[in-house]
Structure formats: C-alpha cells, structure tokens
PDB file of N, CA and C in Angstrom:
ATOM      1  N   UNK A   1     131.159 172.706 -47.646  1.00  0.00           N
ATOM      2  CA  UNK A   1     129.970 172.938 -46.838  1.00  0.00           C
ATOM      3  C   UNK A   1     130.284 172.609 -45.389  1.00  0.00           C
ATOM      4  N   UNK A   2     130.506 173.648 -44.617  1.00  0.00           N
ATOM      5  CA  UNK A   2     130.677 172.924 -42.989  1.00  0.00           C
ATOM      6  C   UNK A   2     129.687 172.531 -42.341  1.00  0.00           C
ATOM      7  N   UNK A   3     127.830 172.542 -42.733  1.00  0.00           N
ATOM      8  CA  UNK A   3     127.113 172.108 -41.795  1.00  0.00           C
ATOM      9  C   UNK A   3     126.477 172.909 -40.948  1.00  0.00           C
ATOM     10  N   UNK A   4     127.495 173.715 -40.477  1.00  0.00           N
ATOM     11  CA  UNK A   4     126.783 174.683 -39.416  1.00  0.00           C
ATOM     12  C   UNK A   4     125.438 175.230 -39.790  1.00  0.00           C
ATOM     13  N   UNK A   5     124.836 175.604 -40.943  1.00  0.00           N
ATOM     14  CA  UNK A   5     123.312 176.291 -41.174  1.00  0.00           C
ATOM     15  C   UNK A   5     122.495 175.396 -41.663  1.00  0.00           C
ATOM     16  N   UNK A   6     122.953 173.864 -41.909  1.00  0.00           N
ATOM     17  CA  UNK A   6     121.804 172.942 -42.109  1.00  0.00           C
ATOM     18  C   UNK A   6     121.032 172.576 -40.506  1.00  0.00           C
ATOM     19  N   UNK A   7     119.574 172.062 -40.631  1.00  0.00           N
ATOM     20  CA  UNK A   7     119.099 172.127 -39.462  1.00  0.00           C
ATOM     21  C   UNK A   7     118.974 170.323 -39.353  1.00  0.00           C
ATOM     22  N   UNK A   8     118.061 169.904 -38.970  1.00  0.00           N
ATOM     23  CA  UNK A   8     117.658 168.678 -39.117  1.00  0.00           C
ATOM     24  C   UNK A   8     117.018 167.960 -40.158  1.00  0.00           C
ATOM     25  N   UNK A   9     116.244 168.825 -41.179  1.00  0.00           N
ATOM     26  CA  UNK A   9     115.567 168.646 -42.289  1.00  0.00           C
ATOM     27  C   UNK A   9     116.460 169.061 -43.547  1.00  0.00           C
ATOM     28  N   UNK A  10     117.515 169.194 -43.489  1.00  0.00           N
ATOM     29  CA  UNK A  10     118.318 170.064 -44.809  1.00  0.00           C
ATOM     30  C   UNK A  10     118.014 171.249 -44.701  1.00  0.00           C
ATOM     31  N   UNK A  11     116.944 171.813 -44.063  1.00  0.00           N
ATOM     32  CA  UNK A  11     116.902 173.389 -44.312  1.00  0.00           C
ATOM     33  C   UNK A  11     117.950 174.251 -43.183  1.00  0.00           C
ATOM     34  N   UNK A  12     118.168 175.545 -43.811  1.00  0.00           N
ATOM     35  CA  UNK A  12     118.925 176.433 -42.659  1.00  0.00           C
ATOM     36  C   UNK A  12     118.284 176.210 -41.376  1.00  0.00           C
ATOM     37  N   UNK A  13     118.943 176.307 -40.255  1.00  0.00           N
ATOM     38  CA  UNK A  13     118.314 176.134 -39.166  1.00  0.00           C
ATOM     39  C   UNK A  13     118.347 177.457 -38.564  1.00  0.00           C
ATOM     40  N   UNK A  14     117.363 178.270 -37.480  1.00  0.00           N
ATOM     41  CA  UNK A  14     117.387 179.100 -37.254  1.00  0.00           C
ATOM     42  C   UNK A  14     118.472 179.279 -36.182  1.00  0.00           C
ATOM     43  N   UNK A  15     119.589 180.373 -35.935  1.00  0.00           N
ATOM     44  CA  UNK A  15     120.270 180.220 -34.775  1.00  0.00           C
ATOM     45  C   UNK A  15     119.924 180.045 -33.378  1.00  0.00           C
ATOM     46  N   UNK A  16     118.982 180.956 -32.830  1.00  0.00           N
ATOM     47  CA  UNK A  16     118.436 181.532 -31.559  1.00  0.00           C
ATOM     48  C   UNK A  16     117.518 182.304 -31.733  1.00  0.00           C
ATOM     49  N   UNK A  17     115.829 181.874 -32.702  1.00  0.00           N
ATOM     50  CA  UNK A  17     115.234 182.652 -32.931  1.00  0.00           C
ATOM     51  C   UNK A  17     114.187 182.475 -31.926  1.00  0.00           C
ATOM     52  N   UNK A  18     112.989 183.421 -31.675  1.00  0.00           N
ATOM     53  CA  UNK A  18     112.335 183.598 -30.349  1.00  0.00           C
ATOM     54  C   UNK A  18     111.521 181.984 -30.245  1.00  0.00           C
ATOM     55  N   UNK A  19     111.161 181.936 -28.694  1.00  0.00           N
ATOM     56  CA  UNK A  19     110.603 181.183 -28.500  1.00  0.00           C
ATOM     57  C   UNK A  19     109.388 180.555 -29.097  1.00  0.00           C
ATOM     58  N   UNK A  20     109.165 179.184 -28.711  1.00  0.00           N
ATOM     59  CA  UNK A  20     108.078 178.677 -29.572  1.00  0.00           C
ATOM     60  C   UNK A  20     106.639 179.184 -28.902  1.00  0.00           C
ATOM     61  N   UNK A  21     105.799 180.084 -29.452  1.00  0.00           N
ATOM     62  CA  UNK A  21     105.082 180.675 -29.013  1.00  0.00           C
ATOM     63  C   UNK A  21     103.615 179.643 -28.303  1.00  0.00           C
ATOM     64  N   UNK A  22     103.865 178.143 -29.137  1.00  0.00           N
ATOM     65  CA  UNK A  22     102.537 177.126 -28.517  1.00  0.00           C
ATOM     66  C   UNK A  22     103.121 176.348 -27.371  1.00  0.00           C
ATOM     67  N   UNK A  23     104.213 176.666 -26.730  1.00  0.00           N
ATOM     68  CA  UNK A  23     104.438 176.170 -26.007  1.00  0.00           C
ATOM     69  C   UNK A  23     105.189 174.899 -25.427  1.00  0.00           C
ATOM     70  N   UNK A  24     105.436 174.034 -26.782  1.00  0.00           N
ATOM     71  CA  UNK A  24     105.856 173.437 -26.766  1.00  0.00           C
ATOM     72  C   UNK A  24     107.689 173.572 -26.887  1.00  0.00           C
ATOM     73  N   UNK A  25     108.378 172.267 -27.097  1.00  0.00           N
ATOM     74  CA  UNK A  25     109.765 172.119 -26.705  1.00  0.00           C
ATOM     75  C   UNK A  25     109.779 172.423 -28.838  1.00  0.00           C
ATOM     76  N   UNK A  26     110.609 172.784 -29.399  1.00  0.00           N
ATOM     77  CA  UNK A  26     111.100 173.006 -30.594  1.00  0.00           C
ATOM     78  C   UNK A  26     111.593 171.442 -31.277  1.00  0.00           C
ATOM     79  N   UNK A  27     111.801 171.620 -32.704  1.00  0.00           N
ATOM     80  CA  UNK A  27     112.503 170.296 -32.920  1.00  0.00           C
ATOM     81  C   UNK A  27     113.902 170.383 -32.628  1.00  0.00           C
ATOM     82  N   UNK A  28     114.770 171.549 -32.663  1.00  0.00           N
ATOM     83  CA  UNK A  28     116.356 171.195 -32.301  1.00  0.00           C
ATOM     84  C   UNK A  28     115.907 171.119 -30.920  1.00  0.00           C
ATOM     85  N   UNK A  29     115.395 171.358 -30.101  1.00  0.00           N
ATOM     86  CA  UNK A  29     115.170 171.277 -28.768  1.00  0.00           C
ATOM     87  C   UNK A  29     115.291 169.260 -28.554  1.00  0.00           C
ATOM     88  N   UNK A  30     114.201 169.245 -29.186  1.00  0.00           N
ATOM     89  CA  UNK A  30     113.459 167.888 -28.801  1.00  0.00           C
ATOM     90  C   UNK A  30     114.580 166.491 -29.175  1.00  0.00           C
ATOM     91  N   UNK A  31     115.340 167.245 -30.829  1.00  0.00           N
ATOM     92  CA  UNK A  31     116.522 166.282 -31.411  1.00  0.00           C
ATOM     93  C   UNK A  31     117.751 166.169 -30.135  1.00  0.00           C
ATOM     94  N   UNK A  32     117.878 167.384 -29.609  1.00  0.00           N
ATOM     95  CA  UNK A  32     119.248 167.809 -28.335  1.00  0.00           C
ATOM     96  C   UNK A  32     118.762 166.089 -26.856  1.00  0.00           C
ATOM     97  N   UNK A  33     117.763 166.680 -27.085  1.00  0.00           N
ATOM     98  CA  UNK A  33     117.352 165.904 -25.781  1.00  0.00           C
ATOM     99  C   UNK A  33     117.191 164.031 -26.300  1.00  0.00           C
ATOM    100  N   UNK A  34     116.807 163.957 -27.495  1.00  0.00           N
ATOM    101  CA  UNK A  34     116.657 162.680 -28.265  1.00  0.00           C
ATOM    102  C   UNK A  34     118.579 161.657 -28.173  1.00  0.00           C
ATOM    103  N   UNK A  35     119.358 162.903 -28.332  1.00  0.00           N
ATOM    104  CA  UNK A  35     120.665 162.811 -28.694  1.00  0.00           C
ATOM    105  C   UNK A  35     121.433 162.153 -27.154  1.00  0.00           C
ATOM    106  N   UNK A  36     120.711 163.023 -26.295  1.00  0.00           N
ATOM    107  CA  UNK A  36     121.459 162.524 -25.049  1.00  0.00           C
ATOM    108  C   UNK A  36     121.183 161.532 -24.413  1.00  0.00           C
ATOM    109  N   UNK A  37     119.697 160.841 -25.044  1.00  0.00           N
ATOM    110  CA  UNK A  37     119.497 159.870 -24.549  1.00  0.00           C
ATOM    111  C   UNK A  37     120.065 158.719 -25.026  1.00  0.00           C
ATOM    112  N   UNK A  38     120.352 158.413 -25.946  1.00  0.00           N
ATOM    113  CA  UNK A  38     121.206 157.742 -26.948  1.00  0.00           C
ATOM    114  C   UNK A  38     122.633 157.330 -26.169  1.00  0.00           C
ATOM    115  N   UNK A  39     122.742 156.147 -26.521  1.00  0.00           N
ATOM    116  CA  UNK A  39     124.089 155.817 -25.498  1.00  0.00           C
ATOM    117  C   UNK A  39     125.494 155.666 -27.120  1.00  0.00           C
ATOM    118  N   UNK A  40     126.274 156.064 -26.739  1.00  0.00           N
ATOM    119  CA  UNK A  40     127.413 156.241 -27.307  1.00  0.00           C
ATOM    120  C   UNK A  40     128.881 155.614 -27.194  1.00  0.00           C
ATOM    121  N   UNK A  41     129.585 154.828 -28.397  1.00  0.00           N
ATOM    122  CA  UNK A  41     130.826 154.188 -28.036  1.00  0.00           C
ATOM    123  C   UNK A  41     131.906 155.032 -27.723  1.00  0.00           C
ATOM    124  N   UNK A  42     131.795 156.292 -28.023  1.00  0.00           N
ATOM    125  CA  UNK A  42     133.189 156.963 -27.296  1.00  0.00           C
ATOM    126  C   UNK A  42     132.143 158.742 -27.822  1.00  0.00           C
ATOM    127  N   UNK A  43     133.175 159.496 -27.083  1.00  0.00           N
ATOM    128  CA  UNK A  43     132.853 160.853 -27.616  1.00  0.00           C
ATOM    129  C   UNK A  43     132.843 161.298 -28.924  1.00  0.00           C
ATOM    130  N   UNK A  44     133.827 160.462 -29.727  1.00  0.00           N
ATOM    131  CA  UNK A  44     134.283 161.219 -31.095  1.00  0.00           C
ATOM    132  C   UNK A  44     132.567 160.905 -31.788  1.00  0.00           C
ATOM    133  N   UNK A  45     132.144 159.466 -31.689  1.00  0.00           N
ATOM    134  CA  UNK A  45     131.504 159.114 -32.193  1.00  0.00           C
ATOM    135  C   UNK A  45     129.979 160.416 -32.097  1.00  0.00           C
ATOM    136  N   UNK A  46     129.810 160.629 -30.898  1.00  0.00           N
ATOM    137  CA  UNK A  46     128.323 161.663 -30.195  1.00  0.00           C
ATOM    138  C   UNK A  46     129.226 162.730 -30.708  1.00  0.00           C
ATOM    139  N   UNK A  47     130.190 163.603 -31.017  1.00  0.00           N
ATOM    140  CA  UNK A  47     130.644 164.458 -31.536  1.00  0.00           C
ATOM    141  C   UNK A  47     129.855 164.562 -33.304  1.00  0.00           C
ATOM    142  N   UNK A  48     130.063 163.503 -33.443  1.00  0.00           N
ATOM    143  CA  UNK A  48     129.851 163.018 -35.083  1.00  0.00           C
ATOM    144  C   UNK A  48     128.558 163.418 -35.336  1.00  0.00           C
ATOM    145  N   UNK A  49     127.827 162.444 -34.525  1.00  0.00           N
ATOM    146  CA  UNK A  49     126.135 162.623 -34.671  1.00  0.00           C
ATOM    147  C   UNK A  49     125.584 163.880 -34.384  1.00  0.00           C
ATOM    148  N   UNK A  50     126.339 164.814 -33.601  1.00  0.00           N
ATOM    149  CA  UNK A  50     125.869 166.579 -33.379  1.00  0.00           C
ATOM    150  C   UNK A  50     125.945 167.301 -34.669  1.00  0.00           C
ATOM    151  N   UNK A  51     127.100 166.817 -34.836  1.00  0.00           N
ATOM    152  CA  UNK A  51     127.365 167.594 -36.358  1.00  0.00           C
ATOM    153  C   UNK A  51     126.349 167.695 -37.449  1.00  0.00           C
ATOM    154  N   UNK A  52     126.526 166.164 -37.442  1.00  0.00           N
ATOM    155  CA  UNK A  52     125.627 165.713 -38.966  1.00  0.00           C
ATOM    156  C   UNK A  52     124.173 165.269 -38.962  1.00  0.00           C
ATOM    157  N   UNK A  53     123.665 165.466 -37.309  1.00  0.00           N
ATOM    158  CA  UNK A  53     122.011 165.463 -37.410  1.00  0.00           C
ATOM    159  C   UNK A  53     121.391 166.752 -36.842  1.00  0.00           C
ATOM    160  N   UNK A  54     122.541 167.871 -36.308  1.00  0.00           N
ATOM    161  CA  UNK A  54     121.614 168.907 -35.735  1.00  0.00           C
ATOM    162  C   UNK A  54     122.577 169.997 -36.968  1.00  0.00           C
ATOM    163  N   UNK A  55     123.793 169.566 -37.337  1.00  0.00           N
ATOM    164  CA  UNK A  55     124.409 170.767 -38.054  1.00  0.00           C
ATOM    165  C   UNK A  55     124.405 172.045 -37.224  1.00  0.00           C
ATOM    166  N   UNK A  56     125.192 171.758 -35.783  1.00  0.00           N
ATOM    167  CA  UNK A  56     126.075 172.741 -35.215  1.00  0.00           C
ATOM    168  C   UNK A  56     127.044 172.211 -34.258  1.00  0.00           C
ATOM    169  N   UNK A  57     128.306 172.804 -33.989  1.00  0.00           N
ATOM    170  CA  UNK A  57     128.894 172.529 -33.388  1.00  0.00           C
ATOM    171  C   UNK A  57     128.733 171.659 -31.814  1.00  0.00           C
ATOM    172  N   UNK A  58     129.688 170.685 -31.291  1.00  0.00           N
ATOM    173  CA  UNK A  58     129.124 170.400 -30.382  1.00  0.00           C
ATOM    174  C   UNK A  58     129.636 171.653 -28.947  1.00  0.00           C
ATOM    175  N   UNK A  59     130.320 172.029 -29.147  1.00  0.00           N
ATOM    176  CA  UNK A  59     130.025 173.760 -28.010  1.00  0.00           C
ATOM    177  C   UNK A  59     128.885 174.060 -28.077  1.00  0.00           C
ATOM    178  N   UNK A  60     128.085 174.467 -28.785  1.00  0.00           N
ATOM    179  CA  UNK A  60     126.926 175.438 -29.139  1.00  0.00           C
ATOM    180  C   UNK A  60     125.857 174.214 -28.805  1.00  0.00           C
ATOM    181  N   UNK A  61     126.094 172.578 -29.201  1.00  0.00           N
ATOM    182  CA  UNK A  61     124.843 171.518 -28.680  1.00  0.00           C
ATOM    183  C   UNK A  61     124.782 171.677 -26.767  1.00  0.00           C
ATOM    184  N   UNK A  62     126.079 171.570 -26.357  1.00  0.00           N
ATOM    185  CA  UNK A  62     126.168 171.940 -24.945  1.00  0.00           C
ATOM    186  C   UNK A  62     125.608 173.022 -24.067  1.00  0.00           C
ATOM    187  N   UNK A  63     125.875 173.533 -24.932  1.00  0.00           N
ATOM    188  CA  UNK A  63     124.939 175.251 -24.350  1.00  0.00           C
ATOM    189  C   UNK A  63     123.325 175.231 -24.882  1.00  0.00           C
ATOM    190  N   UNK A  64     123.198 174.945 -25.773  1.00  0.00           N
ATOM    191  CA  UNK A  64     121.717 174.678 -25.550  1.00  0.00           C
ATOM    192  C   UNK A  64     121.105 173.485 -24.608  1.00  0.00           C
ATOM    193  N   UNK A  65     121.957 172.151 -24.675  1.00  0.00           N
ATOM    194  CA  UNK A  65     121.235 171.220 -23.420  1.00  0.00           C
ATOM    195  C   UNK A  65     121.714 171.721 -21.822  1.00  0.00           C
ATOM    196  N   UNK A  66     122.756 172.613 -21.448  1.00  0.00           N
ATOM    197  CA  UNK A  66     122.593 173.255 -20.168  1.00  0.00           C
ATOM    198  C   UNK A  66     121.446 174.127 -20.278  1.00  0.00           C
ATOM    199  N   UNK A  67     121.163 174.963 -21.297  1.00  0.00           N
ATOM    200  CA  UNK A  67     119.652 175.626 -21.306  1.00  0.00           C
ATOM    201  C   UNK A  67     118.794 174.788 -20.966  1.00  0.00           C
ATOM    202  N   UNK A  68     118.304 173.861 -21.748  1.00  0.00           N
ATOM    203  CA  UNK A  68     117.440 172.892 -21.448  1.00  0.00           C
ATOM    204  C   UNK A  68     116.880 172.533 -20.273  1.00  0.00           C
ATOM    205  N   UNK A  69     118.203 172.167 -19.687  1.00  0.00           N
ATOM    206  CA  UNK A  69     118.050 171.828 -18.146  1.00  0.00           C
ATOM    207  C   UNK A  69     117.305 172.468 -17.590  1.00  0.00           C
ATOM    208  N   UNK A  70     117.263 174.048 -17.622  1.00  0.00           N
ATOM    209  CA  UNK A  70     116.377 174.956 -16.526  1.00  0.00           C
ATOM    210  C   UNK A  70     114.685 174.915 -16.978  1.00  0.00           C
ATOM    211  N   UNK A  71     114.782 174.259 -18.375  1.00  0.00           N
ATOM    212  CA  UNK A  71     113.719 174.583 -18.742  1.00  0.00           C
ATOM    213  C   UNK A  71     112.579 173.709 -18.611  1.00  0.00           C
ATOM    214  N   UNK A  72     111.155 174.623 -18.221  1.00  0.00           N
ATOM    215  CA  UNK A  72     110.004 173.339 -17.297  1.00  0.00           C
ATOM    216  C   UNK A  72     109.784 172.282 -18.929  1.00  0.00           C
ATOM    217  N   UNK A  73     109.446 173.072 -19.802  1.00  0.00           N
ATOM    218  CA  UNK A  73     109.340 172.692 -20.939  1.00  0.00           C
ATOM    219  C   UNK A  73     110.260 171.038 -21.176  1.00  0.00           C
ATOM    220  N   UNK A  74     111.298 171.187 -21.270  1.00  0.00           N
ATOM    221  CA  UNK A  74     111.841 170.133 -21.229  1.00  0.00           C
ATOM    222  C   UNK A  74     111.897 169.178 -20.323  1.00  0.00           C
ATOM    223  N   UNK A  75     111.571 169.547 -19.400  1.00  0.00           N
ATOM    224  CA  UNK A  75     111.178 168.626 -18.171  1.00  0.00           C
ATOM    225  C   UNK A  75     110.368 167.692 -18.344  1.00  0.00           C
ATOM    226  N   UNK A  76     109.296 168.638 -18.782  1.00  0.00           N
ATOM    227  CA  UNK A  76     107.652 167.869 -18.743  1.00  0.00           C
ATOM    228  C   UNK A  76     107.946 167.295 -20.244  1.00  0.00           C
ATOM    229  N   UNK A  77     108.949 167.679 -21.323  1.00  0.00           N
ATOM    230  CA  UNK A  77     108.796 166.515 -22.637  1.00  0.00           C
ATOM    231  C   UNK A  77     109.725 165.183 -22.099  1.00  0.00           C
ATOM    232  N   UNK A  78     110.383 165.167 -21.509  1.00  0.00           N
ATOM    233  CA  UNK A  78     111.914 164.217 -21.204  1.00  0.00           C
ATOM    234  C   UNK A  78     112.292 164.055 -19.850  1.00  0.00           C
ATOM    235  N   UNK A  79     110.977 163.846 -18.491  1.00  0.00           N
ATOM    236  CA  UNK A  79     111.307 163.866 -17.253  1.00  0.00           C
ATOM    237  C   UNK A  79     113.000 163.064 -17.021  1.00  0.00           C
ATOM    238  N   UNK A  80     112.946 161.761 -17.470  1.00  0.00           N
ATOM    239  CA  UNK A  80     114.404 160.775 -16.759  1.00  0.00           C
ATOM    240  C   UNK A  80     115.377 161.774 -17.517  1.00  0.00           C
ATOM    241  N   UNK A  81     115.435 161.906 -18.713  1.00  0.00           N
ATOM    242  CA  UNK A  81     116.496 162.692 -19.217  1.00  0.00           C
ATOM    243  C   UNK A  81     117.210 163.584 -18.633  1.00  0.00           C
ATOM    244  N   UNK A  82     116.349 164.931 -18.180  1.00  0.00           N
ATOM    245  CA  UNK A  82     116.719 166.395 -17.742  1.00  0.00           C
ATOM    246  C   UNK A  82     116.957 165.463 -16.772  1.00  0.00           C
ATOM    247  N   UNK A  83     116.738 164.641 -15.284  1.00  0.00           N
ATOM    248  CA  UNK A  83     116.299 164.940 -14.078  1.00  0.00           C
ATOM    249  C   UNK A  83     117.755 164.389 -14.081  1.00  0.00           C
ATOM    250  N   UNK A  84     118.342 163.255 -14.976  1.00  0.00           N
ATOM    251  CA  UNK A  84     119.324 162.492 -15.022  1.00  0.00           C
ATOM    252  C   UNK A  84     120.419 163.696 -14.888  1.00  0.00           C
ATOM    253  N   UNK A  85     120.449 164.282 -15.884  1.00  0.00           N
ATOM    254  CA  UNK A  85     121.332 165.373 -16.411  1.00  0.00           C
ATOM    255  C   UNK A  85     121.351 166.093 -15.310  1.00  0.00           C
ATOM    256  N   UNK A  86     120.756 167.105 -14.880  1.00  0.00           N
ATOM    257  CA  UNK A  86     120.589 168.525 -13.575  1.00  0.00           C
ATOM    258  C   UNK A  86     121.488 167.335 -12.684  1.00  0.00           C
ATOM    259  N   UNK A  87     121.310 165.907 -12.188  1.00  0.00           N
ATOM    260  CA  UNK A  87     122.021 165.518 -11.047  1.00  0.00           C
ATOM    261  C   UNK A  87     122.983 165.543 -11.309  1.00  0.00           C
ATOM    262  N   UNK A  88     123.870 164.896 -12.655  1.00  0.00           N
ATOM    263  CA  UNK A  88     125.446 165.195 -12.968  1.00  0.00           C
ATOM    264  C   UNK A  88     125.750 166.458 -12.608  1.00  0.00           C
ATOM    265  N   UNK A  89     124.801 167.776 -13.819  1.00  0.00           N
ATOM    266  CA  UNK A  89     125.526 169.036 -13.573  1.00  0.00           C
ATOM    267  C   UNK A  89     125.447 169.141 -11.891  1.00  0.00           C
ATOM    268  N   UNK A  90     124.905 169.406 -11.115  1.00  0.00           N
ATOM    269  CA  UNK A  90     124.670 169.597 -10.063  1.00  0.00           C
ATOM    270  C   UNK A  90     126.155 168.948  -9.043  1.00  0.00           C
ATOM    271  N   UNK A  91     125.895 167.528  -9.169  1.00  0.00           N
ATOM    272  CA  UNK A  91     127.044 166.928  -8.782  1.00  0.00           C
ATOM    273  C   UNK A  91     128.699 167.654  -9.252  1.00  0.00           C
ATOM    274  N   UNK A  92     128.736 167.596 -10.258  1.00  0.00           N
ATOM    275  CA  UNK A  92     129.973 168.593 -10.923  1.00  0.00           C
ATOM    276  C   UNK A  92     130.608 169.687 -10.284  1.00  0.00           C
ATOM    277  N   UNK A  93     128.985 170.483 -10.286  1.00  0.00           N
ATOM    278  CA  UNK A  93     128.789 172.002  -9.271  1.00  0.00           C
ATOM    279  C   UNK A  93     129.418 171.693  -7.773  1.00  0.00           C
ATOM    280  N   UNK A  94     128.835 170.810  -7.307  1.00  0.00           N
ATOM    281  CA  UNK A  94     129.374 170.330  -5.648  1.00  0.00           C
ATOM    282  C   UNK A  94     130.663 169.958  -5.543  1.00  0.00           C
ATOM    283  N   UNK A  95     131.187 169.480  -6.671  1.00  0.00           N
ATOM    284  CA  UNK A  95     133.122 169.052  -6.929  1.00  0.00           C
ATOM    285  C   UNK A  95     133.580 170.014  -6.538  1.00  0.00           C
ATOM    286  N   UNK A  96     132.963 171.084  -7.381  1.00  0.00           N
ATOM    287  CA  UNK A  96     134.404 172.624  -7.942  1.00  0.00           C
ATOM    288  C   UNK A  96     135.207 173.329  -6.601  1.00  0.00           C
TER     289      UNK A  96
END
C-alpha cells in the first residue's frame, strides 16, 4: 500500500477536485496548514508526518501550501501561518 489515495480519515482522498463551494478552507487544506505550523526535529521526520497523515507525497504537500499562500481563504483561516510563510517565499524570491 503506498498511501498516496488514503486521505486523512482512511478514505481515498480526492486529488484536485473543484473547489469547496461554502467557502470555506477544505480539510487537506486546513491539515497542510495545521502541518506547517508544527515545529519539527529534522526534515526526514515532517517528510514522515506528510506521508502518513495527509497520504501524499511531500512534492505534491508543497505545491498545494505554495497554493495556499495566494489564497484569501487561507489567510483569513491561519493569518501568522500564511503571513509567516509568503515572507520566506518572498524573501527566497528576492535571493534568486
């Protein structure tokens, strides 16, 4: 079993299915953003926990929390989080 189609509940998780129509942030949404707040002893370890509490790769967790970022939605669920995050990416952006 690699994991990849369990979601957070044991059930398949949907890949990229349409938006949540009430407006709110989703639960892989809300788990992504739960995850980053979470402080971690090394990478392997936050590698671990992507796997085995969202059941997808951590490439594919990355690309959905750079989504995140743009999104007001997540803003207004997780202001310190995103605002934390956009300044790294941002900062990063100003390195290159």
């Amino acid at each position: 079993m690699s994991g990849e189609s369990a979601g957070l509940s044991g059930e398949p998780a949907e890949p990229d299915g349409p938006p949540d129509p009430s407006g709110a942030l989703g639960e892989r949404e809300r788990a992504v953003l739960a995850l980053e707040r979470a402080s971690w002893p090394g990478p392997g370890a936050k590698e671990r926990a992507i796997r085995e509490r969202l059941g997808i790769s951590p490439t594919r967790y990355y690309q959905l929390l750079n989504a995140l970022l743009d999104d007001p939605l997540a803003l207004a669920h997780d202001p310190v989080t995103v605002n934390r995050l956009r300044r790294r990416r941002d900062a990063k952006r100003a390195h290159r």
